[in-house]
Protein backbone atom coordinates (compact mmCIF):
# COMPACT_ATOMS: atom_id res chain seq x y z
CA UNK A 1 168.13 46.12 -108.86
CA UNK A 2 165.67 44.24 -107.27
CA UNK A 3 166.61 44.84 -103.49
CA UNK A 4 166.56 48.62 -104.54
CA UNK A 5 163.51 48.69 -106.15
CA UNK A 6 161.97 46.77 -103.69
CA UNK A 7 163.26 49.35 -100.61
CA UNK A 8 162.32 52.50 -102.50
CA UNK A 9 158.68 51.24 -102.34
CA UNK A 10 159.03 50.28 -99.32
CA UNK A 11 159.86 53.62 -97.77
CA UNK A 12 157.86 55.41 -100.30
CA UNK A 13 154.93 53.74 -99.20
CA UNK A 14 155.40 54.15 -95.68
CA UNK A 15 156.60 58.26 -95.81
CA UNK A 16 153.34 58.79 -97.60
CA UNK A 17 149.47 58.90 -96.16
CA UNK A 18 148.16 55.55 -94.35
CA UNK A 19 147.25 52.59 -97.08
CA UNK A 20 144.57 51.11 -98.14
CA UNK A 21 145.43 48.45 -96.57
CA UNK A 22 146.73 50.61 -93.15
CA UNK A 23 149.33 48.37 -92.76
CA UNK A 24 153.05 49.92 -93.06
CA UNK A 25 153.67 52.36 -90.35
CA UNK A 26 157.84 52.36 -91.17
CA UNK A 27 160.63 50.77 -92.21
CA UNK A 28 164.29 50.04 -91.25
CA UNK A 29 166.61 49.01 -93.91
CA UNK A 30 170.06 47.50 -93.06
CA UNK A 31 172.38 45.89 -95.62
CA UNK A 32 170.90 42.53 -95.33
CA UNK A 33 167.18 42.66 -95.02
CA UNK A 34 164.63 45.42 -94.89
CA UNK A 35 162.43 45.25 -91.22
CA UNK A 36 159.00 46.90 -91.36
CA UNK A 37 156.79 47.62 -88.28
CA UNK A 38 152.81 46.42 -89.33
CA UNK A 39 150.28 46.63 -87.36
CA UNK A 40 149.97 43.44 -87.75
CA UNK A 41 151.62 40.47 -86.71
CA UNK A 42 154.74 39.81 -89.31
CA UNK A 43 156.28 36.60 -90.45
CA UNK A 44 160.15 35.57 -91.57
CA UNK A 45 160.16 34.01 -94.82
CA UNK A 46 163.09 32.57 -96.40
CA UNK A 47 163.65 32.72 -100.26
CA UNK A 48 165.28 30.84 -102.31
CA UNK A 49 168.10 32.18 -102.22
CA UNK A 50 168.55 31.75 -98.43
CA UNK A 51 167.95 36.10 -97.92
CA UNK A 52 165.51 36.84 -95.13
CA UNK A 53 162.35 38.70 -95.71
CA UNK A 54 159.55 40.02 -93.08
CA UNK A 55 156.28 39.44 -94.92
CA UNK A 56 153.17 41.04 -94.44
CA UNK A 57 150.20 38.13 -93.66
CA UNK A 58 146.91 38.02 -95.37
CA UNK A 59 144.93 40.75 -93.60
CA UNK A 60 141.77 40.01 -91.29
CA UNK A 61 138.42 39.89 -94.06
CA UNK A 62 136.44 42.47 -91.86
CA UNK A 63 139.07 44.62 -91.12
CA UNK A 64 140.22 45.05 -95.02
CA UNK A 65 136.53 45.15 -96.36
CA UNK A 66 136.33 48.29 -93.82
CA UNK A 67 139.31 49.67 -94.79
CA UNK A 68 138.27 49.17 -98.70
CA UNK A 69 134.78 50.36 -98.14
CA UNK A 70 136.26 53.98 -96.39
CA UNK A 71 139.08 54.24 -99.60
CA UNK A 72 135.96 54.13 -102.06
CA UNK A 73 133.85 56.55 -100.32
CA UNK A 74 136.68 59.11 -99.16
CA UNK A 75 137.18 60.60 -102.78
CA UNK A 76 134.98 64.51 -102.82
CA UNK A 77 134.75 66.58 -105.61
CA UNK A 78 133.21 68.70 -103.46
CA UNK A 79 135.30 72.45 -103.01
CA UNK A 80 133.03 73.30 -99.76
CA UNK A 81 133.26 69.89 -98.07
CA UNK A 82 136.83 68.68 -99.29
CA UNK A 83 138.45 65.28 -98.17
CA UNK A 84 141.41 65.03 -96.69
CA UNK A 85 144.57 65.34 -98.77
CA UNK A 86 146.47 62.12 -97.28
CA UNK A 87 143.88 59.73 -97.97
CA UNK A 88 143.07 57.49 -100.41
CA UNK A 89 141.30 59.04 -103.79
CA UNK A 90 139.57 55.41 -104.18
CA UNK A 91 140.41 51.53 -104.64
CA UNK A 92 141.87 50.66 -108.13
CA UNK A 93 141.53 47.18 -109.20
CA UNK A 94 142.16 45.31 -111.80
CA UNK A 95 139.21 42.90 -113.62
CA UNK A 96 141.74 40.50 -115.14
CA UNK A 97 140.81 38.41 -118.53
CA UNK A 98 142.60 35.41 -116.72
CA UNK A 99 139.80 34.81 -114.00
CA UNK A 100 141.88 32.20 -112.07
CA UNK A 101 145.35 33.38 -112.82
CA UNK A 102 147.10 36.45 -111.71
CA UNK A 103 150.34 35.48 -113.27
CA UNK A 104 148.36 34.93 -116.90
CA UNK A 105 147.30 38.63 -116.79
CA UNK A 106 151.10 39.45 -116.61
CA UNK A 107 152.65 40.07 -119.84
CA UNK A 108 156.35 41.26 -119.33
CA UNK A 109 158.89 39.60 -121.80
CA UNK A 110 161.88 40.05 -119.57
CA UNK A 111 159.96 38.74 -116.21
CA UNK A 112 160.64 35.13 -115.41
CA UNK A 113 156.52 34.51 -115.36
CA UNK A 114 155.49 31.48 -113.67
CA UNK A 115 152.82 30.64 -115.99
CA UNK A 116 155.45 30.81 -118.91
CA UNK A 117 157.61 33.65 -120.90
CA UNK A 118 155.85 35.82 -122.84
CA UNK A 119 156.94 38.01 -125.95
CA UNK A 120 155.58 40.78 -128.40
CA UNK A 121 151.59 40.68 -129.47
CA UNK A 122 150.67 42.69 -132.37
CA UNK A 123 153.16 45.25 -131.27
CA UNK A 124 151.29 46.08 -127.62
CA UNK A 125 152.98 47.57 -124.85
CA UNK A 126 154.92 45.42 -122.67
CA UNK A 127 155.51 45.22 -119.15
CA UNK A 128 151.71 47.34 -118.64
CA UNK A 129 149.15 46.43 -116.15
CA UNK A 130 145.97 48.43 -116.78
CA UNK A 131 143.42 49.09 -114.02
CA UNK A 132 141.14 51.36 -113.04
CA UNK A 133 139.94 53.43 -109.97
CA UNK A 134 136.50 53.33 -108.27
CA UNK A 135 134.87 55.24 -105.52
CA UNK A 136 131.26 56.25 -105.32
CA UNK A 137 131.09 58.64 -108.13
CA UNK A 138 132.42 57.09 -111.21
CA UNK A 139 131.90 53.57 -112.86
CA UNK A 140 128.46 53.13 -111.05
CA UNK A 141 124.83 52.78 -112.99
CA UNK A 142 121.89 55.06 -113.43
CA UNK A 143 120.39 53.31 -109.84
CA UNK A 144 123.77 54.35 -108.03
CA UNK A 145 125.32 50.73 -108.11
CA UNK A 146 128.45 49.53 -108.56
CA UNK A 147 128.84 48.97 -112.53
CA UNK A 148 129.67 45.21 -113.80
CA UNK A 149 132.35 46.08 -116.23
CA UNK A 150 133.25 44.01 -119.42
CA UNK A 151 130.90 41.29 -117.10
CA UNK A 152 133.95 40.11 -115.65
CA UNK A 153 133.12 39.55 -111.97
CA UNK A 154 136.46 38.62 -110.33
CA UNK A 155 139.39 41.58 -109.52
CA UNK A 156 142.72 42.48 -107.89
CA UNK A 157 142.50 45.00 -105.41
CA UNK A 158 145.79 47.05 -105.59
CA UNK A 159 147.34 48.44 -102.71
CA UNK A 160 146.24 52.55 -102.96
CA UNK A 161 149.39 53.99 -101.47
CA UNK A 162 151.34 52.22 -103.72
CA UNK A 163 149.53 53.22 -106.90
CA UNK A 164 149.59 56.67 -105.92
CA UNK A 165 153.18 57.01 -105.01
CA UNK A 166 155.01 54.73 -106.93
CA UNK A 167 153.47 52.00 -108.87
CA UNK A 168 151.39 54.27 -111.40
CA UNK A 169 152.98 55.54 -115.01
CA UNK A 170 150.05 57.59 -116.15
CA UNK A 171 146.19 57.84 -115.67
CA UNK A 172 143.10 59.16 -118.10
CA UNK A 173 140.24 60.17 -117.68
CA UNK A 174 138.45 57.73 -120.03
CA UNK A 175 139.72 54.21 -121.34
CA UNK A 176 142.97 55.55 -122.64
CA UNK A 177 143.53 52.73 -125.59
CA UNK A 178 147.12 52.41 -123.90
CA UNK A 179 147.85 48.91 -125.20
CA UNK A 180 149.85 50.59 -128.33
CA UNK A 181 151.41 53.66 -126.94
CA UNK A 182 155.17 54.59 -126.74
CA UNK A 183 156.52 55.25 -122.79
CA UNK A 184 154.37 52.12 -121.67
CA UNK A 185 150.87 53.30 -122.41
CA UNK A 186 151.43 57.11 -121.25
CA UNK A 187 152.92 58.33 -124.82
CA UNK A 188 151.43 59.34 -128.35
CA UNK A 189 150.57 56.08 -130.57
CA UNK A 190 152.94 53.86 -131.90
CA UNK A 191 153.01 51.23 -134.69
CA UNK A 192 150.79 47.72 -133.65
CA UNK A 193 153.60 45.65 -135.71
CA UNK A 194 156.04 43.21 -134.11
CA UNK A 195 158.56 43.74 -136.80
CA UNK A 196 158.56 47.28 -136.72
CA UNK A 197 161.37 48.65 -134.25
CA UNK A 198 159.15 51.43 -133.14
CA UNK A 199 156.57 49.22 -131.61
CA UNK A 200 155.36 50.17 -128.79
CA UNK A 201 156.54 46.88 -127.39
CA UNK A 202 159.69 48.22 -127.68
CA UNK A 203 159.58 51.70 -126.89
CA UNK A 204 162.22 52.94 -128.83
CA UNK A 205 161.20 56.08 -129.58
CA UNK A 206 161.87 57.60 -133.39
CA UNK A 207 163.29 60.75 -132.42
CA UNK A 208 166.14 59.70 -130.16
CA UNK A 209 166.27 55.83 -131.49
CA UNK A 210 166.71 55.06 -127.77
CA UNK A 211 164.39 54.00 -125.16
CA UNK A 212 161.56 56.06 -124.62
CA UNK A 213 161.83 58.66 -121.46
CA UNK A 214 159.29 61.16 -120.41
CA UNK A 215 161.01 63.66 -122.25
CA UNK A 216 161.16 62.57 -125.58
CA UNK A 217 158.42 64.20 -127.83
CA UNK A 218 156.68 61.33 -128.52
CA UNK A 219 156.26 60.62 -124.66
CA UNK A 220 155.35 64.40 -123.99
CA UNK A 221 152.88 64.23 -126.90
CA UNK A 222 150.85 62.03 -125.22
CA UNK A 223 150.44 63.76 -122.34
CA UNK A 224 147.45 66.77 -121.64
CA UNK A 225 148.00 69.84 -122.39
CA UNK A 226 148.77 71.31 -118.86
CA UNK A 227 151.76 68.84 -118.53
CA UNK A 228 152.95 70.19 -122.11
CA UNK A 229 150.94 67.87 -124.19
CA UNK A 230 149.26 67.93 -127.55
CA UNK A 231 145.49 67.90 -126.22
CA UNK A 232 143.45 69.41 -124.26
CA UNK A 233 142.13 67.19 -121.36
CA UNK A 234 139.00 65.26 -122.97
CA UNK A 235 135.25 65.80 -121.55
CA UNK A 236 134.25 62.66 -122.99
CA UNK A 237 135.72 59.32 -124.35
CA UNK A 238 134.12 60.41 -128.41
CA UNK A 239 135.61 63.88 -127.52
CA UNK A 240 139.17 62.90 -129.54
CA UNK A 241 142.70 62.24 -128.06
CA UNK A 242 142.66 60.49 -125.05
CA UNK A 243 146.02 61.96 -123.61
CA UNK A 244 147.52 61.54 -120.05
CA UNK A 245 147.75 62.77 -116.91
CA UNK A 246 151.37 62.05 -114.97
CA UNK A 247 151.41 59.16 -112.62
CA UNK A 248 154.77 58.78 -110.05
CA UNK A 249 156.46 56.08 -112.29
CA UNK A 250 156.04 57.92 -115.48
CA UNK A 251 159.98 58.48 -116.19
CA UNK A 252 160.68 54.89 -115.22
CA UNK A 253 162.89 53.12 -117.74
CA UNK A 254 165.08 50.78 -115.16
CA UNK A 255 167.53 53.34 -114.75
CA UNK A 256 169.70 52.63 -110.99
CA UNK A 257 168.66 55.86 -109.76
CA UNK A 258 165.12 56.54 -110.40
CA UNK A 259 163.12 57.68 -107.48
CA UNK A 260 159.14 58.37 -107.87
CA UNK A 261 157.74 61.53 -108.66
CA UNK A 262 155.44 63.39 -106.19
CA UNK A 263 152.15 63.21 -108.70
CA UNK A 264 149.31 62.71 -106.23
CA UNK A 265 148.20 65.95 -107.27
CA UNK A 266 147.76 64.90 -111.10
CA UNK A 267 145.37 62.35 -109.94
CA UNK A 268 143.50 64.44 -107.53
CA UNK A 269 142.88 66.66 -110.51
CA UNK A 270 141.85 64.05 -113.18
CA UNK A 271 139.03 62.66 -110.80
CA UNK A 272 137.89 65.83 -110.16
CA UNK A 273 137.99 66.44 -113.85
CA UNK A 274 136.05 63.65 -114.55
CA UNK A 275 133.37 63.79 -112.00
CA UNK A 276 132.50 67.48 -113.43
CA UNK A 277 132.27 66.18 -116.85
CA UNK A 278 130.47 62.80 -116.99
CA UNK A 279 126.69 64.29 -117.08
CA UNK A 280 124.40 62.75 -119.52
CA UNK A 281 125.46 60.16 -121.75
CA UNK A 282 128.41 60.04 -124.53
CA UNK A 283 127.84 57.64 -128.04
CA UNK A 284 124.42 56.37 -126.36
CA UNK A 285 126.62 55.48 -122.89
CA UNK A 286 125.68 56.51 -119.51
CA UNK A 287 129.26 59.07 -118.62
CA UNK A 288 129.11 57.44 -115.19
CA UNK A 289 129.41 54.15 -116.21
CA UNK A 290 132.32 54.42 -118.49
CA UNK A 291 135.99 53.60 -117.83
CA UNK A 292 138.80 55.14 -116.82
CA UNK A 293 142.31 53.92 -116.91
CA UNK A 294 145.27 53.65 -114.47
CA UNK A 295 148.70 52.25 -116.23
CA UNK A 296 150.62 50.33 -113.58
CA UNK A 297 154.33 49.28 -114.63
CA UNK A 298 155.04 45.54 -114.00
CA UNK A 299 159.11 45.39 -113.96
CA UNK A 300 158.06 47.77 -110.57
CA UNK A 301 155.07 45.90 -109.23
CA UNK A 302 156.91 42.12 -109.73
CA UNK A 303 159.94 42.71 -107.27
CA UNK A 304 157.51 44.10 -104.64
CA UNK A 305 154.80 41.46 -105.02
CA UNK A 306 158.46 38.90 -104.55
CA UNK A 307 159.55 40.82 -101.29
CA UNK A 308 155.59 41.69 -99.95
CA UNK A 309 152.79 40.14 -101.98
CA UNK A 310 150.09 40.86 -99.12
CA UNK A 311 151.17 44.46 -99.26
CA UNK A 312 150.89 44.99 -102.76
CA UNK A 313 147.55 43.30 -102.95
CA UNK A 314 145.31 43.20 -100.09
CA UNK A 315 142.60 41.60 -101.49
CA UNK A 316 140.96 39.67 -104.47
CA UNK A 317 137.71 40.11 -105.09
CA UNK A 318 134.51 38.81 -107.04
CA UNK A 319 130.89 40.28 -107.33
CA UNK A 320 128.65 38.95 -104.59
CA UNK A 321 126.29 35.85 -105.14
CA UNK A 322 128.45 34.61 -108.13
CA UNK A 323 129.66 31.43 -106.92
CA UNK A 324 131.72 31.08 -110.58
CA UNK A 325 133.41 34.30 -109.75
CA UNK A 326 133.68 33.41 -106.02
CA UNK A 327 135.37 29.78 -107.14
CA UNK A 328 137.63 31.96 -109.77
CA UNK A 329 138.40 34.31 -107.23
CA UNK A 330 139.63 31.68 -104.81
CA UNK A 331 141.48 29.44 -107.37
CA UNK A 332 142.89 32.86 -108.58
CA UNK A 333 144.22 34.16 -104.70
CA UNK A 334 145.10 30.24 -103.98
CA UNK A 335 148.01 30.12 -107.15
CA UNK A 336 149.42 33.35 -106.35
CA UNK A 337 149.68 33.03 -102.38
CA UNK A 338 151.53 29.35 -103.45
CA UNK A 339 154.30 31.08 -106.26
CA UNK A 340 154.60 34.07 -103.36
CA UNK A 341 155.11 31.62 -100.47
CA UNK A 342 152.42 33.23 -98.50
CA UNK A 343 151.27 30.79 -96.52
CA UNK A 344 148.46 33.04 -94.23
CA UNK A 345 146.55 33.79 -97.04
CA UNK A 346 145.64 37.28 -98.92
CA UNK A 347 141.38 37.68 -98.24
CA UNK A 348 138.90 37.15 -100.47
CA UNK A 349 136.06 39.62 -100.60
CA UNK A 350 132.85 40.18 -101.74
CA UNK A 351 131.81 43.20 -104.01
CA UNK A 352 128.24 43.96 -103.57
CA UNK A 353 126.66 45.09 -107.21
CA UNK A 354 123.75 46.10 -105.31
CA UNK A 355 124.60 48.43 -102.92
CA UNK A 356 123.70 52.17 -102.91
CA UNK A 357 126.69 54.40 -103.35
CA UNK A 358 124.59 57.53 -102.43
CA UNK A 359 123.63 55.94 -99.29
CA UNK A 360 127.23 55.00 -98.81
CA UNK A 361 126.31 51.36 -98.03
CA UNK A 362 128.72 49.23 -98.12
CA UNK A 363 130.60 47.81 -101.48
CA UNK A 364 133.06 45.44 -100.03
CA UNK A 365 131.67 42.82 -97.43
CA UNK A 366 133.85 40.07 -95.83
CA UNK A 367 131.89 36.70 -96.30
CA UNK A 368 133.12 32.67 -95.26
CA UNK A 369 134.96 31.20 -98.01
CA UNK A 370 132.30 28.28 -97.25
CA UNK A 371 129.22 30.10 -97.62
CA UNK A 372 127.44 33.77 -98.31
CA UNK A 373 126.64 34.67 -94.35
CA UNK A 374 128.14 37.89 -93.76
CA UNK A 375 130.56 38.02 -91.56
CA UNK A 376 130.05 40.74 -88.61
CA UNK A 377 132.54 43.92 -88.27
């Protein structure tokens, strides 16, 4: 299952538009290993099992700061100037709790996690990542910086092509309270109880007593209206139901044949949806600044991170002249390039709160590990 997985990501990411991280260009698959052309240089690891696997090196700093900055300021809403279709809407990341631990932001009771097995929590989904997706127009300030959500200064930078072609389940508009909702955060609610059997950590959903699929009612209820939900798409986060918009992986449920849904469409039109409704403020909140949610399933990322970590995440980040966050960031990249084997290590970039997204300066900057001097493009 994992090999498979593993090779339909592989050649989804590569048939679709170049990456954030511009690094697959194609793949080869024989029975024994899957080869992929980069444009950068590639390494043979070894796992433990003794199967070969080309790897994908930590990128150059510069070169994926550039690459980040033009991914957050490609995204138009704009009908008479629009962007190109291939490219990336934005850069979603992930602002973990765990500030110096990817693997203790991954909750996944069936996933052998390095940092320990984990089980049910009050009934919350498992095997959910939540993230979120920035570009110039949403999640910044009244001054037209970058917005410091939650205050936690330290994120994962997910690869874009991925997210928008395979990794995804669902997106909304606003912060879509997914932790307790049936089909793994993209359904209608379900019961925050560990002993109930409807949980929402174990998607079984009432009306078929089986696993939850996208076309059980209380999956389909939780999506919008135009993809035969309950609720209209909402204007605001106060406005009522926060329901759904399709993401590639939303019919996922480990079945042998599952291939990703074409969807890039669905999150073409929620941005746009959301940049034309986030004037003014909503509950005393400033529209702009308020979240919005993409649901990332974890039995797909895991494998992938296994076979490719630098290609699944191209970056870690933390909020410029925060040398907490910096030192978190670091300790954070450090553990996972050690579990993945990686030994030419994923980058560590700066996010500058202070730039101007109207004047399109730039967001991510590539700095020395050592010290703050910028280093030049």
């Amino acid at each position: 299952t994992t090999a498979t997985t593993a090779t339909t990501a592989t050649t989804a990411t590569t048939a679709t538009a170049t990456s954030t991280t511009a690094i697959a260009t194609s793949t080869t698959t024989t029975k024994t290993k899957t080869t992929m052309t980069m444009t950068t240089t590639t390494t043979t690891m070894i796992t433990t099992t003794g199967t070969p696997r080309v790897r994908t090196p930590g990128g150059d700093p510069a070169a994926i700061a550039q690459l980040l900055n033009d991914a957050y300021y490609n995204f138009s809403n704009d009908t008479n100037h629009p962007m190109d279709p291939s490219a990336p809407m934005g850069v979603t990341m992930s602002l973990p709790s765990d500030r110096r631990s990817f693997y203790g932001n991954i909750f996944c009771a069936e996933y052998d996690n390095p940092k320990g097995k984990t089980g049910c929590s009050q009934g919350r989904c498992d095997c959910r990542f939540s993230a979120a997706l920035y570009n110039h127009l949403m999640l910044i300030t009244e001054g037209f910086t970058l917005m410091d959500i939650l205050a936690r200064r330290t994120a994962i930078v997910f690869n874009q092509t991925l997210v928008e072609n395979y990794l995804s389940r669902c997106y909304y508009v606003w912060d879509g309270a997914s932790n307790n909702k049936y089909n793994v955060g993209c359904g209608l609610g379900a019961p925050g109880d560990c002993s109930s059997k409807n949980s929402a950590f174990d998607n079984i959903c009432p009306s078929t007593n089986q696993v939850c699929t996208a076309s059980d009612t209380e999956s389909k209820g939780g999506l919008c209206q135009q993809f035969g939900g309950l609720h209209p798409a909402p204007v605001s986060h106060s406005a009522g139901f926060q329901c759904a918009f399709p993401g590639p992986a939303l019919d996922y449920h480990e079945q042998q044949d599952w291939q990703p849904t074409d969807t890039r469409e669905h999150l073409r039109e929620m941005l746009i949806f959301r940049t034309k409704n986030q004037e003014g403020k909503d509950d005393g909140t400033l529209k702009t600044k308020m979240w919005n949610e993409v649901v990332l399933d974890v039995r797909l990322m895991m494998p992938l991170i296994w076979e490719d970590p630098a290609l699944v995440i191209p970056a870690f980040v933390y909020w410029k002249d925060d040398p907490i966050a910096k030192a978190d960031a670091i300790a954070m990249r450090d553990e996972f390039c050690a579990i993945n084997q990686l030994f030419k290590k994923i980058p560590v970039i700066a996010l500058d709160w202070k730039a101007i997204t109207f004047k399109q300066e730039p967001i991510y900057v590539a700095l020395p590990e050592d010290n703050e001097e910028e280093l030049l493009v």
